[in-house]
C-alpha atoms as a PDB file:
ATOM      1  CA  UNK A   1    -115.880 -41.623  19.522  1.00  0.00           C
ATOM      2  CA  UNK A   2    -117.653 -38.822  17.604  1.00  0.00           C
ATOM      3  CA  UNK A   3    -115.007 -35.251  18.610  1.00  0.00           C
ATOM      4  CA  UNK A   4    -112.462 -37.654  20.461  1.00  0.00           C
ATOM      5  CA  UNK A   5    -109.865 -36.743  17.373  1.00  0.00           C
ATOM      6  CA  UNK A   6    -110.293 -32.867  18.398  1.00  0.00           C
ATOM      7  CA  UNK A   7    -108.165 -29.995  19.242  1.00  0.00           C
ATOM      8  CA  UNK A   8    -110.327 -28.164  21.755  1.00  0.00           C
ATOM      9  CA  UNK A   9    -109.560 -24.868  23.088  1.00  0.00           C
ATOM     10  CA  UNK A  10    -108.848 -26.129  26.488  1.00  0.00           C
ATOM     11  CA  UNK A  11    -106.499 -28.204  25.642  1.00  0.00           C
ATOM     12  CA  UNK A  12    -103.897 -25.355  24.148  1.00  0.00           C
ATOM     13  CA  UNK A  13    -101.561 -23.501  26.448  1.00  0.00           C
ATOM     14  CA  UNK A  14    -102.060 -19.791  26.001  1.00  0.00           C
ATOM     15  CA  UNK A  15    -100.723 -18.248  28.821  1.00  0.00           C
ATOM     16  CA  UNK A  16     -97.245 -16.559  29.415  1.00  0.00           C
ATOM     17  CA  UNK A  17     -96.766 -18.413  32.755  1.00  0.00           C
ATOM     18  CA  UNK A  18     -98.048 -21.597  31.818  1.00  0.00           C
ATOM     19  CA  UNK A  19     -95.557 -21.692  29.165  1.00  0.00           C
ATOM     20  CA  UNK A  20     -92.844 -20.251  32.188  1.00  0.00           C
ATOM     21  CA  UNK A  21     -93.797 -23.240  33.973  1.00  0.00           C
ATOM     22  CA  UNK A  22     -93.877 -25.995  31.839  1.00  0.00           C
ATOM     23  CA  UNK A  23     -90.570 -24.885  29.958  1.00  0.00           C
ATOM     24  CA  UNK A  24     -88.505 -24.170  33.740  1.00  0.00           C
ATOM     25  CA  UNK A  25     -90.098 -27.254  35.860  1.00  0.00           C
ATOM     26  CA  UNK A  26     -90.758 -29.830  32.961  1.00  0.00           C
ATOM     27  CA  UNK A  27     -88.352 -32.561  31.852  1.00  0.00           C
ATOM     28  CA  UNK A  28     -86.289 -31.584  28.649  1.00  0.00           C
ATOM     29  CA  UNK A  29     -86.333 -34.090  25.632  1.00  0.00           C
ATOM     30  CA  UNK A  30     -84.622 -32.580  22.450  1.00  0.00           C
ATOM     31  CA  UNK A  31     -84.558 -34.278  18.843  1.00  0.00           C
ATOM     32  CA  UNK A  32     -82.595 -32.973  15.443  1.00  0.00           C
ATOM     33  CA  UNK A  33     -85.579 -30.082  14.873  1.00  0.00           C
ATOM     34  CA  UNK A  34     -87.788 -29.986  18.051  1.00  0.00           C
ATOM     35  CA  UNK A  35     -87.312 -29.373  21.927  1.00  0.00           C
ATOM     36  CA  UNK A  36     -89.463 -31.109  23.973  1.00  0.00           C
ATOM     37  CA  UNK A  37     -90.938 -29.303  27.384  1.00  0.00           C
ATOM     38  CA  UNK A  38     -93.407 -32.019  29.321  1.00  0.00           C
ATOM     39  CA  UNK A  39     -94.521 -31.863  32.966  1.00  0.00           C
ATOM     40  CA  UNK A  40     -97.629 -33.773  34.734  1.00  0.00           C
ATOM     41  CA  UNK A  41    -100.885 -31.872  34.748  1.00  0.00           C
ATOM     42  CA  UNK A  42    -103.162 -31.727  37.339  1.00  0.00           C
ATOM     43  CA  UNK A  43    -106.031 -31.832  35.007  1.00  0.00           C
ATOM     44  CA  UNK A  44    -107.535 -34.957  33.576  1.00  0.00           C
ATOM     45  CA  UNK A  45    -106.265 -34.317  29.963  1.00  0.00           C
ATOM     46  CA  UNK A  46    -103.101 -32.803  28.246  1.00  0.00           C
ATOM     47  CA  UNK A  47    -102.399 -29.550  27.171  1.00  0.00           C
ATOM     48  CA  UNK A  48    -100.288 -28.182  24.099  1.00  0.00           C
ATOM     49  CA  UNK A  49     -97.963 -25.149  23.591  1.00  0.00           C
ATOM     50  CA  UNK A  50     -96.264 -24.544  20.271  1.00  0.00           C
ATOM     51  CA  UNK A  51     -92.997 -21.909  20.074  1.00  0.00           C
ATOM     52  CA  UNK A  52     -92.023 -20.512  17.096  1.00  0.00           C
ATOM     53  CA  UNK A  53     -89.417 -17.990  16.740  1.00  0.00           C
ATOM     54  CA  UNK A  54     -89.438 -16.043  13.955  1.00  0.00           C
ATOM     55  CA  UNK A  55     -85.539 -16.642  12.739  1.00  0.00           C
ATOM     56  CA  UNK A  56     -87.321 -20.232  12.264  1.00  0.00           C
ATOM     57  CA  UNK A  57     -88.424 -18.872   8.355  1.00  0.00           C
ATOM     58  CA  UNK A  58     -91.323 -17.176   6.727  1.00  0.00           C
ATOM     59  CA  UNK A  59     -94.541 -16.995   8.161  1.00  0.00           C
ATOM     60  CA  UNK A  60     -95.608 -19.620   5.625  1.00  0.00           C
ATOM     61  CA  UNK A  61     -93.632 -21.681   7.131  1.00  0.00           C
ATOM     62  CA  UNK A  62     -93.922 -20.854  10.465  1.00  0.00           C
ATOM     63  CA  UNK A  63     -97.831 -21.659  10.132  1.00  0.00           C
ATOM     64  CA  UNK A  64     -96.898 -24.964   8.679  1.00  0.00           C
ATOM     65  CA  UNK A  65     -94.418 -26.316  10.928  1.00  0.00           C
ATOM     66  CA  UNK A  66     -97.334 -25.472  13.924  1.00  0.00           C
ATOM     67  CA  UNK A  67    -100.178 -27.417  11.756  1.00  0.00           C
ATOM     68  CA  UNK A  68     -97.971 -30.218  11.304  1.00  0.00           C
ATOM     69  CA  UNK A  69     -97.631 -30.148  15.556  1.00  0.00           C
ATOM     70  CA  UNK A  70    -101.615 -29.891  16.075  1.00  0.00           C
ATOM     71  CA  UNK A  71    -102.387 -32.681  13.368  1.00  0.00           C
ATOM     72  CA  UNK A  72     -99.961 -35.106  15.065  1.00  0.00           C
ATOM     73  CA  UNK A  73    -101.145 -33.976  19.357  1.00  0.00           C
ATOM     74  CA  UNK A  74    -104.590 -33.972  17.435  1.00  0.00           C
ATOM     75  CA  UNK A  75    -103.529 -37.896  15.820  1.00  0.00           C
ATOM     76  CA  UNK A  76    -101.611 -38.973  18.860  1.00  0.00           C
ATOM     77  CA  UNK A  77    -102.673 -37.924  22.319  1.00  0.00           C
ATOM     78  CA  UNK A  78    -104.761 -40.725  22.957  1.00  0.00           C
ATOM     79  CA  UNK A  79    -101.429 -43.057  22.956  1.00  0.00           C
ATOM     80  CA  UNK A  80    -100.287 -40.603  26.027  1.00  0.00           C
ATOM     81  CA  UNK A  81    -100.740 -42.280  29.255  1.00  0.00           C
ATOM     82  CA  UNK A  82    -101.201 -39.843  32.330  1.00  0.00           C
ATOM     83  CA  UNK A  83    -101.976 -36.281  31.688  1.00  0.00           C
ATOM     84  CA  UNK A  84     -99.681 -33.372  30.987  1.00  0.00           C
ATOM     85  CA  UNK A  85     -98.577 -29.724  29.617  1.00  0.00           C
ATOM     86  CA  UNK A  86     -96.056 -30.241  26.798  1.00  0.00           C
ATOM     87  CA  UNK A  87     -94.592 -27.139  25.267  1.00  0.00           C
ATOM     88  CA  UNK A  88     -92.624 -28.017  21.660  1.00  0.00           C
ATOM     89  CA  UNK A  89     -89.980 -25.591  20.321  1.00  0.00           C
ATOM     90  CA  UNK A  90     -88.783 -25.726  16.787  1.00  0.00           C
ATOM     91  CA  UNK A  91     -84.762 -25.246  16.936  1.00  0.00           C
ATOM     92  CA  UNK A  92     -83.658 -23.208  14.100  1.00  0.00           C
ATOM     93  CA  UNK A  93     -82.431 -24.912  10.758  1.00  0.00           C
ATOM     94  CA  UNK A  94     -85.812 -26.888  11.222  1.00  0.00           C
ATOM     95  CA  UNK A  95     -86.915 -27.943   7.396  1.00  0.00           C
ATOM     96  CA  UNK A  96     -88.991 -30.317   6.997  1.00  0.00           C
ATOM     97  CA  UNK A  97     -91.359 -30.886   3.534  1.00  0.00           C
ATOM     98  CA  UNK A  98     -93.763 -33.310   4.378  1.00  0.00           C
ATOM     99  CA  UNK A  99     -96.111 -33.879   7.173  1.00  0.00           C
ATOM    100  CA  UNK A 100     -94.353 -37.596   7.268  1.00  0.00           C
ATOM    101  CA  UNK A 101     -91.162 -36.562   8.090  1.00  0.00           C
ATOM    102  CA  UNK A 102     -92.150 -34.350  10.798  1.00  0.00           C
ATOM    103  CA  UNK A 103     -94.541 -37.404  12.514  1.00  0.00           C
ATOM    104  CA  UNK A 104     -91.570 -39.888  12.416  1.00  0.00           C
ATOM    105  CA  UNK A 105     -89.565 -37.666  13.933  1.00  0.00           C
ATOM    106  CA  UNK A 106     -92.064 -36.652  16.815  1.00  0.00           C
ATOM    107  CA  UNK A 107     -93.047 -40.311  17.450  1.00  0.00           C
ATOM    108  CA  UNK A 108     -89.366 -40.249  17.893  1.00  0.00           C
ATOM    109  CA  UNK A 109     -89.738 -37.842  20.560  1.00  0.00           C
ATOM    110  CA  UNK A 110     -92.639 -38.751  22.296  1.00  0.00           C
ATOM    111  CA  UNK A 111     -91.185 -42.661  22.164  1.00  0.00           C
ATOM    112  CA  UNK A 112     -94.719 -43.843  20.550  1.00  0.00           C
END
């Protein structure tokens, strides 16, 4: 299972109207600190798009609250069944301190 825990390139959604797509035609889940965007894929594995605004906090934190998202996709997409784009938004007031608090409340989310 040697690079079956990565976060490869392909798997990130990096452009504008992907992230138009996902967040118009997806299904909507929201949670306390996160906004959920999912829709099925067409490819054969799933793809990840972080938003951030910046009235979210400092850049420090910014960065943070997106590692915390990678580590758990990176963690947890194997538990996904199907394959599709999921966009995650951080509402404002978001303020989390630990990586734990953040996982139980995407499991949450994902329904893991």
């Amino acid at each position: 299972m040697k690079g079956s825990f990565r976060f490869t390139k392909k798997e990130r959604i990096a452009e504008p109207q992907d992230f138009r797509r996902v967040m118009k035609l997806g299904r909507r889940n929201s949670s306390r600190n996160f906004v959920l965007f999912i829709q099925v894929s067409e490819k054969t594995f799933h793809r990840l798009g972080i938003v951030v605004k910046k009235e979210i906090g400092s850049a420090a934190f910014r960065n943070r609250m997106k590692r915390y998202i990678r580590e758990f996709f990176r963690l947890n997409k194997h538990e996904i069944k199907g394959s599709y784009d999921i966009i995650l938004m951080i509402k404002k007031g978001c303020s989390f301190n630990r990586y734990q608090e953040a996982e139980k409340e995407l499991r949450g989310l994902f329904i893991l």
